[in-house]
PDB file of N, CA and C in Angstrom:
ATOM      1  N   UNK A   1      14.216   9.927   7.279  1.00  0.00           N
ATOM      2  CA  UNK A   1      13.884   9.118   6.137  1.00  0.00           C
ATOM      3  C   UNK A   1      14.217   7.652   6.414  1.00  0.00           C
ATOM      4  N   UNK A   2      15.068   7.268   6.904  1.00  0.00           N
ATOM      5  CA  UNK A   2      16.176   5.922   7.105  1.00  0.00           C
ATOM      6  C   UNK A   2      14.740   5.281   8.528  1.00  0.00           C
ATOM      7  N   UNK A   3      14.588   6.310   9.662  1.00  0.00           N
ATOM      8  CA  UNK A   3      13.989   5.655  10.446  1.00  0.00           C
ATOM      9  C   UNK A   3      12.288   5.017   9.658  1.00  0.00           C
ATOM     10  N   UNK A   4      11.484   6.020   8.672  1.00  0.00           N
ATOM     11  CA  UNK A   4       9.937   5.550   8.019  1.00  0.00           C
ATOM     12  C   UNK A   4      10.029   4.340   7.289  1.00  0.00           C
ATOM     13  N   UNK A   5      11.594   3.978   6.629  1.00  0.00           N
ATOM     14  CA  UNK A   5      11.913   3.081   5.454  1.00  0.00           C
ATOM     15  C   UNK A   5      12.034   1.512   6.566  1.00  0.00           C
ATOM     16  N   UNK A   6      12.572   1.910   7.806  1.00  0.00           N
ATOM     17  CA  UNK A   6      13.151   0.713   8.489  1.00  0.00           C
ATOM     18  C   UNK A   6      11.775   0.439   9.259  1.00  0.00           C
ATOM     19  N   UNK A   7      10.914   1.238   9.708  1.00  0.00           N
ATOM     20  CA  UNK A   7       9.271   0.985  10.429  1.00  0.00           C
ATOM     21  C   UNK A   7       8.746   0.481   9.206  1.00  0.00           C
ATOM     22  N   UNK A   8       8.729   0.648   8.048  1.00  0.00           N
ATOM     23  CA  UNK A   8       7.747   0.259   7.150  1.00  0.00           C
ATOM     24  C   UNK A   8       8.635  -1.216   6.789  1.00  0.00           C
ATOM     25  N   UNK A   9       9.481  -1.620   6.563  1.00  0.00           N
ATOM     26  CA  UNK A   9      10.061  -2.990   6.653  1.00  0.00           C
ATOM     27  C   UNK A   9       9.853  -3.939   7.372  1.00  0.00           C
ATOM     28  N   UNK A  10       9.623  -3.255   8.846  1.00  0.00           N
ATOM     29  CA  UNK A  10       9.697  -3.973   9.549  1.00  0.00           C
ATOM     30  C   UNK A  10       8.034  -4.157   9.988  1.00  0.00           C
ATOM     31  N   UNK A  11       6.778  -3.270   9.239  1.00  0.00           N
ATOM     32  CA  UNK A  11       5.729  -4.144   9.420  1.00  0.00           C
ATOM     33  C   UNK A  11       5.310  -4.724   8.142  1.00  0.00           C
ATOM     34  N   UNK A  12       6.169  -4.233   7.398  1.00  0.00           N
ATOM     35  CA  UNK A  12       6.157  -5.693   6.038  1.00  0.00           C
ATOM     36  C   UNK A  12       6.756  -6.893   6.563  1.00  0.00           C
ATOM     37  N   UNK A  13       7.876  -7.210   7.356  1.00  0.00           N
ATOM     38  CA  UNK A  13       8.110  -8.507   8.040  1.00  0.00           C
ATOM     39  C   UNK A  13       7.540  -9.044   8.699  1.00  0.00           C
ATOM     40  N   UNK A  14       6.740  -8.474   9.965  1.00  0.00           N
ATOM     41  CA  UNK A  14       5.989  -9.108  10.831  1.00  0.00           C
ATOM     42  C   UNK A  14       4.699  -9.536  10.308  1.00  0.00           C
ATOM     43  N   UNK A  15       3.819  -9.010   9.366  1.00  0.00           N
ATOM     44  CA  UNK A  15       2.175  -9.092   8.913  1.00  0.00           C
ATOM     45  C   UNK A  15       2.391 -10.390   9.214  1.00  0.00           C
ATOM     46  N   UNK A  16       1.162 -10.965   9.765  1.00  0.00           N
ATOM     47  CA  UNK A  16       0.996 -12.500   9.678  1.00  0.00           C
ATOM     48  C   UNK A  16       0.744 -13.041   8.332  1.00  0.00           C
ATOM     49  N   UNK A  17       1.550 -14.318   8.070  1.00  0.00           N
ATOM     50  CA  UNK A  17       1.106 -14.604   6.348  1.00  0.00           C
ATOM     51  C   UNK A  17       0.135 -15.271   6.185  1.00  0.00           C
ATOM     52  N   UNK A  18      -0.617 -14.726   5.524  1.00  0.00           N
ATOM     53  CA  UNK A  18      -1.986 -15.562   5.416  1.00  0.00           C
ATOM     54  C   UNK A  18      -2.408 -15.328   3.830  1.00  0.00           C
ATOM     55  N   UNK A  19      -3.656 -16.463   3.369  1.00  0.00           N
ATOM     56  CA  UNK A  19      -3.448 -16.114   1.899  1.00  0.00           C
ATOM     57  C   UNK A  19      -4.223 -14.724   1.100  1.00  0.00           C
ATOM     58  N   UNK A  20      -4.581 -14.234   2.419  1.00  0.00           N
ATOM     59  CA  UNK A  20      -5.454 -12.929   1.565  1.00  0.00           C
ATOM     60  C   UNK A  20      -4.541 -11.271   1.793  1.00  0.00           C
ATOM     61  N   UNK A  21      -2.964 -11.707   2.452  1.00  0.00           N
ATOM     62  CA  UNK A  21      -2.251 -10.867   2.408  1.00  0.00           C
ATOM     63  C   UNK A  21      -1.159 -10.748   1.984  1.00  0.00           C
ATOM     64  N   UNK A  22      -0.900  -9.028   1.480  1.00  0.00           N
ATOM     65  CA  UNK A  22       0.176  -8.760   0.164  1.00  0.00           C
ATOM     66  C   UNK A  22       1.236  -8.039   1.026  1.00  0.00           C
ATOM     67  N   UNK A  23       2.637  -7.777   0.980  1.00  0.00           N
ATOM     68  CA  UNK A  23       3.417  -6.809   1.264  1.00  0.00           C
ATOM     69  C   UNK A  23       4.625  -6.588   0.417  1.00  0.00           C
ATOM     70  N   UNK A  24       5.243  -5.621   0.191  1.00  0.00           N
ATOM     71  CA  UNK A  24       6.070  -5.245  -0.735  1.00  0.00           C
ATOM     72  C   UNK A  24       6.898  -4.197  -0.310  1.00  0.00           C
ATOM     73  N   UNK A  25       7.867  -3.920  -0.583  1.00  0.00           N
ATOM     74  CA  UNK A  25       8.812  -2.492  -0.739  1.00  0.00           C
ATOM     75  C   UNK A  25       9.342  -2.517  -1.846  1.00  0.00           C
ATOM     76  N   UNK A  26       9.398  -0.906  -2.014  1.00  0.00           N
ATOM     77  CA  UNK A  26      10.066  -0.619  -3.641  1.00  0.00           C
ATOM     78  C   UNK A  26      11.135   0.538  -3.388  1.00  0.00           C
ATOM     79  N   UNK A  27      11.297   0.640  -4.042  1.00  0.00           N
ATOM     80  CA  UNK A  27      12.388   2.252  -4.209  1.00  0.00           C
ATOM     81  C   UNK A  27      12.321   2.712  -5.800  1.00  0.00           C
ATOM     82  N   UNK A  28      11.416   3.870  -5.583  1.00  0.00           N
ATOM     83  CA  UNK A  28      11.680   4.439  -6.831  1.00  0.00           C
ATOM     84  C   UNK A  28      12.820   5.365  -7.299  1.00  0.00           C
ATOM     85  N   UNK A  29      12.782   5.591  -8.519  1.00  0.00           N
ATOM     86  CA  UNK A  29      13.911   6.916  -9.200  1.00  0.00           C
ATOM     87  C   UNK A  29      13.046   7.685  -9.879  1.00  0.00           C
ATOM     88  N   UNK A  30      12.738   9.048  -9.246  1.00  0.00           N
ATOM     89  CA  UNK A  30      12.154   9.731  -9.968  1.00  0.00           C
ATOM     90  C   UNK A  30      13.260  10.911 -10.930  1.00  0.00           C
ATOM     91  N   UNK A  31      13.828  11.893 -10.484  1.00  0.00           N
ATOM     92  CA  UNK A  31      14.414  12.150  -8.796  1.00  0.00           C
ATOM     93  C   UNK A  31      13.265  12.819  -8.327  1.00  0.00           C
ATOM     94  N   UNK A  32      13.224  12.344  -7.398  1.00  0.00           N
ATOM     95  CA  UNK A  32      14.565  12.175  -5.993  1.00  0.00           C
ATOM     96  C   UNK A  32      14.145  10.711  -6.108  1.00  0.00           C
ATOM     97  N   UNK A  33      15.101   9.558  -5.549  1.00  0.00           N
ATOM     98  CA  UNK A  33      15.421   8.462  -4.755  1.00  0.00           C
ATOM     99  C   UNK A  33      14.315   8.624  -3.692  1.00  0.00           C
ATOM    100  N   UNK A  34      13.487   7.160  -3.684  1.00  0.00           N
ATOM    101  CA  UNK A  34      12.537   7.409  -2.465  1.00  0.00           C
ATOM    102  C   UNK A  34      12.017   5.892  -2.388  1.00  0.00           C
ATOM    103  N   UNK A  35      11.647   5.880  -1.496  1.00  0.00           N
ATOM    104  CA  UNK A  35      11.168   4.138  -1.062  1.00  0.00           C
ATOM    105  C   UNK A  35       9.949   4.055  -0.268  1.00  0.00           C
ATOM    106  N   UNK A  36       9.215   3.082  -0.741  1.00  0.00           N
ATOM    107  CA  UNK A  36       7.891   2.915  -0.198  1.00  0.00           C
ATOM    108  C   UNK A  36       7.523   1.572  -0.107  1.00  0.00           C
ATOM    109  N   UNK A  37       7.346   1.006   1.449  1.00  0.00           N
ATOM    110  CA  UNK A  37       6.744  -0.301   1.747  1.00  0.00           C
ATOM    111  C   UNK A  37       5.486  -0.475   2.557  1.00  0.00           C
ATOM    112  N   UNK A  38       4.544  -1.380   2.059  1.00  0.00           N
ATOM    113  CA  UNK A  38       3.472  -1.563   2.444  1.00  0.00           C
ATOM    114  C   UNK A  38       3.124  -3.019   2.894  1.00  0.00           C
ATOM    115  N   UNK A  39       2.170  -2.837   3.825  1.00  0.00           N
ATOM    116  CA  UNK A  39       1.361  -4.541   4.148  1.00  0.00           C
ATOM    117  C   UNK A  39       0.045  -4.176   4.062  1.00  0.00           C
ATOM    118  N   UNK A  40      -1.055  -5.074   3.644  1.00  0.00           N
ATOM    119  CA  UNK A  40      -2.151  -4.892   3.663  1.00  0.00           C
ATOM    120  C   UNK A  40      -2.808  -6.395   3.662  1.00  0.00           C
ATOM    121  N   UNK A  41      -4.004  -6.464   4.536  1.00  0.00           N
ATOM    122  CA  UNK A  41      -5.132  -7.847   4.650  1.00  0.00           C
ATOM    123  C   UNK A  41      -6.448  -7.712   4.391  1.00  0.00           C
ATOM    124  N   UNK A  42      -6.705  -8.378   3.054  1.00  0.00           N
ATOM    125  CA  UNK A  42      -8.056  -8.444   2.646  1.00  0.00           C
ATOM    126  C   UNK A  42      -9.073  -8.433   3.900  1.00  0.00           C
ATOM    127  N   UNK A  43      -9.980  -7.620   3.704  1.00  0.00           N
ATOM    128  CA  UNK A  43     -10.853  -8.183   4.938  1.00  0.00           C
ATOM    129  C   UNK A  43     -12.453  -8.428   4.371  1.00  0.00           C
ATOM    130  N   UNK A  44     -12.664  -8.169   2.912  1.00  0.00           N
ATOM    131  CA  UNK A  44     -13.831  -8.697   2.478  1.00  0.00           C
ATOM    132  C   UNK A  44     -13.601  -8.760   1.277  1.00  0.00           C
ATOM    133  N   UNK A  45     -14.071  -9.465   0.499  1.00  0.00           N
ATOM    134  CA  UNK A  45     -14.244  -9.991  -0.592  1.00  0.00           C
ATOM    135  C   UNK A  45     -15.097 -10.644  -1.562  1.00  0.00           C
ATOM    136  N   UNK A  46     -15.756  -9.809  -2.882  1.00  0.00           N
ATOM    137  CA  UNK A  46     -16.658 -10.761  -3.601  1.00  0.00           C
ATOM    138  C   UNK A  46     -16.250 -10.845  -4.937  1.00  0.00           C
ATOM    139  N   UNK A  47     -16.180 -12.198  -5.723  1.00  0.00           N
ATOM    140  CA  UNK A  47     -15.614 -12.146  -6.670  1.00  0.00           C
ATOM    141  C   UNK A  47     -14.652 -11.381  -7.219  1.00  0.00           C
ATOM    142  N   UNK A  48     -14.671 -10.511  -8.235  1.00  0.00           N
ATOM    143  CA  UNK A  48     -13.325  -9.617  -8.395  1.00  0.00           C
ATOM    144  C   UNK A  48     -13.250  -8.477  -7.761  1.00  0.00           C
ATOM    145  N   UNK A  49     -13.903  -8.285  -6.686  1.00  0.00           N
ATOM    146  CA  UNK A  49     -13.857  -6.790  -5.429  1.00  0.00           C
ATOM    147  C   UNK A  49     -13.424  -6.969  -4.407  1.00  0.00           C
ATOM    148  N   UNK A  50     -12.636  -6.196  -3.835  1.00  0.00           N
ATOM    149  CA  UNK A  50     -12.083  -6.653  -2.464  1.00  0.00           C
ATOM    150  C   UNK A  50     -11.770  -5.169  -1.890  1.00  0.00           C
ATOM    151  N   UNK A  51     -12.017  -5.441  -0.449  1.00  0.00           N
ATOM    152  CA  UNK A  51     -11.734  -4.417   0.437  1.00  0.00           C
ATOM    153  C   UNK A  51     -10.349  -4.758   1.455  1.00  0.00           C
ATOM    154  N   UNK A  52      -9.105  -4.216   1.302  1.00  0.00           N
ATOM    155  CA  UNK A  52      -8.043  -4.094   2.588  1.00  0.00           C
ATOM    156  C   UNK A  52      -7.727  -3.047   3.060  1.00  0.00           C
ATOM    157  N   UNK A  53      -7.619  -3.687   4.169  1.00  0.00           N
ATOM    158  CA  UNK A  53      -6.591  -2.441   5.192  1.00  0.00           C
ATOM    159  C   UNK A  53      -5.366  -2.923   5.285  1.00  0.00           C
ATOM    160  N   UNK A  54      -4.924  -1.779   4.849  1.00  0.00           N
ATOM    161  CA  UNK A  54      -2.801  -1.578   5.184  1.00  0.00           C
ATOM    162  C   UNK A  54      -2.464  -0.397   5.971  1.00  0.00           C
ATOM    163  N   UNK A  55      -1.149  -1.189   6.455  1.00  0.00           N
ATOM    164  CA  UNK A  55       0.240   0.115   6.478  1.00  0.00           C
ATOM    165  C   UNK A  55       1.161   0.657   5.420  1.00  0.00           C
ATOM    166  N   UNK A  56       0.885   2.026   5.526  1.00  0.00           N
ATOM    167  CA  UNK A  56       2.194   2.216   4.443  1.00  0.00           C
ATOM    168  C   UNK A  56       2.852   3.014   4.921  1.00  0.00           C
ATOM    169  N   UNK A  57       4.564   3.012   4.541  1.00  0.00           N
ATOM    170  CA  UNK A  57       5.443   3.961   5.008  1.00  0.00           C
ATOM    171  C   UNK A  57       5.853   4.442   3.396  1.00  0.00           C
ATOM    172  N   UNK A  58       6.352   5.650   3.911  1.00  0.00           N
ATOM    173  CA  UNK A  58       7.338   6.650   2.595  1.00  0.00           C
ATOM    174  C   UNK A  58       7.682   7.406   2.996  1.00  0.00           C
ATOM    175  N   UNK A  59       9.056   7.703   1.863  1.00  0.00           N
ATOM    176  CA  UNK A  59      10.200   8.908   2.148  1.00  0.00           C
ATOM    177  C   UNK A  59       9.398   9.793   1.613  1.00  0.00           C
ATOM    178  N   UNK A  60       8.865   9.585   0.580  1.00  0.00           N
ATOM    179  CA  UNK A  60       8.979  11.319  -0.010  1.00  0.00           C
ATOM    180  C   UNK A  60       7.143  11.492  -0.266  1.00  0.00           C
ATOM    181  N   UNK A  61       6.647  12.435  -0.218  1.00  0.00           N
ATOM    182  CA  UNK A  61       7.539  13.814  -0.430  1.00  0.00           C
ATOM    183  C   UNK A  61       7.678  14.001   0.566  1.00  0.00           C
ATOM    184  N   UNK A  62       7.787  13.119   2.077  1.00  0.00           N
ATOM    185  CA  UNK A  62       8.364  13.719   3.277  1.00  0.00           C
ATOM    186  C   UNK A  62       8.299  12.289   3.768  1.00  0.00           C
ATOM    187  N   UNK A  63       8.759  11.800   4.790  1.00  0.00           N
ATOM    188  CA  UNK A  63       8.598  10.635   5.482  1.00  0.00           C
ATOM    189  C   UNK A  63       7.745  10.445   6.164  1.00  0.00           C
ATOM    190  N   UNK A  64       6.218   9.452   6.194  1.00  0.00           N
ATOM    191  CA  UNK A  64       5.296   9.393   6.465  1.00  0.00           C
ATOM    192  C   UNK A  64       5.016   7.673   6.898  1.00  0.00           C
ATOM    193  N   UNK A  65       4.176   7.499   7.567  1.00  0.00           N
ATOM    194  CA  UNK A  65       3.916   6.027   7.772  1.00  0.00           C
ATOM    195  C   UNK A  65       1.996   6.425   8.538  1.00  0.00           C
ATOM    196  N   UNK A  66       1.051   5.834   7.376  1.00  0.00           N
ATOM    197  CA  UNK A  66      -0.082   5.789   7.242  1.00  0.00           C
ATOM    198  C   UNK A  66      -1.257   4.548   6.965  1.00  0.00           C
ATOM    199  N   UNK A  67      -2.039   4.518   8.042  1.00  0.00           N
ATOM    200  CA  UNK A  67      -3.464   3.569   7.578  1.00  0.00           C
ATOM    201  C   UNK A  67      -3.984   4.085   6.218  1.00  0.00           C
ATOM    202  N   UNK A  68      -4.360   2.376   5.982  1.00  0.00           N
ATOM    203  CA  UNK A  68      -5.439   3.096   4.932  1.00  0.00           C
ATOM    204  C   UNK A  68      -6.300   1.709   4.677  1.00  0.00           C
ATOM    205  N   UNK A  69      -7.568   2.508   3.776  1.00  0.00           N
ATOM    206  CA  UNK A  69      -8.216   1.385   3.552  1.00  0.00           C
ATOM    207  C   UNK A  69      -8.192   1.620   1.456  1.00  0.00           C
ATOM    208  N   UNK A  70      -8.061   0.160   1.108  1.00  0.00           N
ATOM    209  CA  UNK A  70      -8.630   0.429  -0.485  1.00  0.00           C
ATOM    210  C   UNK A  70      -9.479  -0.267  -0.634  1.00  0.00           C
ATOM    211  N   UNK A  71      -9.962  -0.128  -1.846  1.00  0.00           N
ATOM    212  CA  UNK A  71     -11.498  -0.582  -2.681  1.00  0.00           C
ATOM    213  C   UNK A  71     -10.749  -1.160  -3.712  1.00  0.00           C
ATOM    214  N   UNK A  72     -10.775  -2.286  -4.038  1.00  0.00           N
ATOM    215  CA  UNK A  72     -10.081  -2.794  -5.209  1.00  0.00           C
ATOM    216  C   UNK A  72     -11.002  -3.907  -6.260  1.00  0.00           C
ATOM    217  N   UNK A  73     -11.145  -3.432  -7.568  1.00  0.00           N
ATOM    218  CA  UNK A  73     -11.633  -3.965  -8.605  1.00  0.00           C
ATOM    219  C   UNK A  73     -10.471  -4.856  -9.969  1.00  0.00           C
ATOM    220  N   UNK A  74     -10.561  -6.290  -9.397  1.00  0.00           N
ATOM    221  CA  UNK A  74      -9.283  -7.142 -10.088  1.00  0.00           C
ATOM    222  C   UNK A  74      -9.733  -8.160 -10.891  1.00  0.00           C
ATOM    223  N   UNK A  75      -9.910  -7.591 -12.245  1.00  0.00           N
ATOM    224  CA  UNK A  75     -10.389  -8.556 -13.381  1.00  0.00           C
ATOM    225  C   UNK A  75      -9.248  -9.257 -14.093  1.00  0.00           C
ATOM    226  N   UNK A  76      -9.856 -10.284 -15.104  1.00  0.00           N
ATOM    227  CA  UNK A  76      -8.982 -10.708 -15.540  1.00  0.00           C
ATOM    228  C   UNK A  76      -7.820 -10.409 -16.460  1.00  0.00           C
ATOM    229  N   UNK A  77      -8.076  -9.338 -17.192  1.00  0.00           N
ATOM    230  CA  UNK A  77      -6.879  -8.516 -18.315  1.00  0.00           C
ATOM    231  C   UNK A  77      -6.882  -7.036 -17.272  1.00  0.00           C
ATOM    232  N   UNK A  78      -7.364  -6.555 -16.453  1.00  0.00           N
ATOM    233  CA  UNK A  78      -7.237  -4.980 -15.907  1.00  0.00           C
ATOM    234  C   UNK A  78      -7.354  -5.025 -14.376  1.00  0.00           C
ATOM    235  N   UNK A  79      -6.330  -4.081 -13.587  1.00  0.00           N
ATOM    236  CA  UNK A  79      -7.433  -3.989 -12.324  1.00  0.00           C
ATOM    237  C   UNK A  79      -7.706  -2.564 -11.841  1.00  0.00           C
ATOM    238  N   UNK A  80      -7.997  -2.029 -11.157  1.00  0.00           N
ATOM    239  CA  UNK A  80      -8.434  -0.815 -10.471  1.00  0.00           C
ATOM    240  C   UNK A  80      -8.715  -0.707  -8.872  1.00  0.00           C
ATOM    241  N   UNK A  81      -7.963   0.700  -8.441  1.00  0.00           N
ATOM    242  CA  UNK A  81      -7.572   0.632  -6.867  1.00  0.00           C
ATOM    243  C   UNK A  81      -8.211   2.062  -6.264  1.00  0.00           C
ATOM    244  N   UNK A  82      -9.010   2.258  -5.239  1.00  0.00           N
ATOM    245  CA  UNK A  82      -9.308   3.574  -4.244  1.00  0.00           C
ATOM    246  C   UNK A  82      -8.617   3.039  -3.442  1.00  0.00           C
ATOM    247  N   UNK A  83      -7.913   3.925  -3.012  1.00  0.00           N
ATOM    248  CA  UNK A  83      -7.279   4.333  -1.971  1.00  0.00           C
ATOM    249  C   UNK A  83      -7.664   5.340  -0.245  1.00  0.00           C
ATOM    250  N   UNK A  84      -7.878   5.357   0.429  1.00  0.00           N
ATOM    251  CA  UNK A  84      -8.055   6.608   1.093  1.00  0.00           C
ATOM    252  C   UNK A  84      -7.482   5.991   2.592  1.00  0.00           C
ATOM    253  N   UNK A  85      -6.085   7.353   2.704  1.00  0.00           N
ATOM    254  CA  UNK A  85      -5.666   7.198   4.288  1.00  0.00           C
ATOM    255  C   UNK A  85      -5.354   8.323   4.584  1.00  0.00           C
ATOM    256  N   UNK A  86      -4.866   7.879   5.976  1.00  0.00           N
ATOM    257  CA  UNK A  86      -4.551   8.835   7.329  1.00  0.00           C
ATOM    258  C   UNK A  86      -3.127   8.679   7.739  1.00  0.00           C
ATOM    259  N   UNK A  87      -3.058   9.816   7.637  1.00  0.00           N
ATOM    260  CA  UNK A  87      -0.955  10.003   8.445  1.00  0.00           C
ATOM    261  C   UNK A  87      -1.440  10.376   9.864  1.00  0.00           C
ATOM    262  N   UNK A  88      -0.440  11.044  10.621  1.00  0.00           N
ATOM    263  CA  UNK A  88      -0.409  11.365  11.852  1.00  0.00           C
ATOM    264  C   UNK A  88      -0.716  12.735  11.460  1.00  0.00           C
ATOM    265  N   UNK A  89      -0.842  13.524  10.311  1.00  0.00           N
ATOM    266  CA  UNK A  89      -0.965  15.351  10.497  1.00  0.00           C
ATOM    267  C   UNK A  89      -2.067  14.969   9.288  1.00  0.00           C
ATOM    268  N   UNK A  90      -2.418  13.714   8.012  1.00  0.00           N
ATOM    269  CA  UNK A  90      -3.319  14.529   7.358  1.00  0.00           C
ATOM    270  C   UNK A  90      -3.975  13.142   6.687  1.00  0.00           C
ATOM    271  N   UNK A  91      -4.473  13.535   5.486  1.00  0.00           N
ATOM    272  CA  UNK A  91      -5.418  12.602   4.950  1.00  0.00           C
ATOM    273  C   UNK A  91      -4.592  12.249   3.493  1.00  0.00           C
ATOM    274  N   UNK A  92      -4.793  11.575   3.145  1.00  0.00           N
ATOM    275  CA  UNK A  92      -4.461  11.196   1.525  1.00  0.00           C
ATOM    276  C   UNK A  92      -5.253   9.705   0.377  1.00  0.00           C
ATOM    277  N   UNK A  93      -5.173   9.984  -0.150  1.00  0.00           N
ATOM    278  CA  UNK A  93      -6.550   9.358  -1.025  1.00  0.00           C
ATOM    279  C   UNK A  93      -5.037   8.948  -2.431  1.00  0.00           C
ATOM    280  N   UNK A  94      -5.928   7.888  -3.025  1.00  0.00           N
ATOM    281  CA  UNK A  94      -4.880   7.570  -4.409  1.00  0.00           C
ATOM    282  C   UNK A  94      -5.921   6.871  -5.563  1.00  0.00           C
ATOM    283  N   UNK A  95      -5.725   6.928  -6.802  1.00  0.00           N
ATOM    284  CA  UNK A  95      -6.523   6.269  -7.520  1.00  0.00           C
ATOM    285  C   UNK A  95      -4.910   4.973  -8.421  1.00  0.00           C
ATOM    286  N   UNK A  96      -5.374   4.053  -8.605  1.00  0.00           N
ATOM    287  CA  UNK A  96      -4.399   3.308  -9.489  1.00  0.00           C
ATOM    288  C   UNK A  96      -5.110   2.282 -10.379  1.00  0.00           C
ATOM    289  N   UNK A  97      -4.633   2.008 -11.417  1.00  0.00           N
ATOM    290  CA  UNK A  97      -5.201   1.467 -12.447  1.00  0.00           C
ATOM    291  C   UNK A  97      -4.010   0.690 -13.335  1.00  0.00           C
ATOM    292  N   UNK A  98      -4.445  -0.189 -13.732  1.00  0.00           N
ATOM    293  CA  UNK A  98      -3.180  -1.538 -14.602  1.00  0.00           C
ATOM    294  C   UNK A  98      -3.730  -2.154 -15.673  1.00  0.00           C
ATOM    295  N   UNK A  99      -3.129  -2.762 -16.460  1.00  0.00           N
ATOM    296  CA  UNK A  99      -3.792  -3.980 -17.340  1.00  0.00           C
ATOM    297  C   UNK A  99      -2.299  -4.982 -16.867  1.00  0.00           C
ATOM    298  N   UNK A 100      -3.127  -6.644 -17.157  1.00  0.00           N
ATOM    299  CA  UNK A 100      -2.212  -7.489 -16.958  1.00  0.00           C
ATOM    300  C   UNK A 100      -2.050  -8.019 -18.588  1.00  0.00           C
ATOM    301  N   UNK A 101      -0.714  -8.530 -18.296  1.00  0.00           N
ATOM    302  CA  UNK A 101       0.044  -9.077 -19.776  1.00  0.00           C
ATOM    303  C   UNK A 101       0.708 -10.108 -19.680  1.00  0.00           C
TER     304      UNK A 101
END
């Protein structure tokens, strides 16, 4: 767990900074205690749509560090996220959705 949390930090540190890229780590409390950091770089973009590719690492539900690409729809009061990646053993997909306040 300690080694996915410290790889995923450490390509949240290195990403080159540029202005069309995001990186973050969190640690949630569900239970269980678990932490998840990501980098990702726009690589196309039209008005409020954008396509990136990231890294992401996580503890749970097992320790994983995965590509991925999202589809992202970012308006002005809401946004909306596809997800779809690859670990080293499998596939995983995510949907996410927000309003801003």
């Amino acid at each position: 767990m300690r080694q996915v949390l410290l790889t995923a930090l450490l390509l949240t540190l290195t990403v080159p900074a540029s202005a069309n890229g995001r990186a973050a780590c969190r640690v949630v409390y569900g239970p269980p205690l678990w932490g998840v950091c990501y980098a990702e770089q726009v690589v196309w973009s039209a008005g409020p749509l954008e396509v990136a590719l990231g890294v992401e690492g996580r503890t749970w539900p097992e320790g994983s560090v995965s590509a991925y690409t999202l589809l992202g729809l970012y308006m002005p009061g809401w946004w909306a996220t596809v997800e779809v990646g690859r670990g080293l053993d499998s596939w995983r997909w995510a949907i996410g959705a927000g309003w801003r306040w």
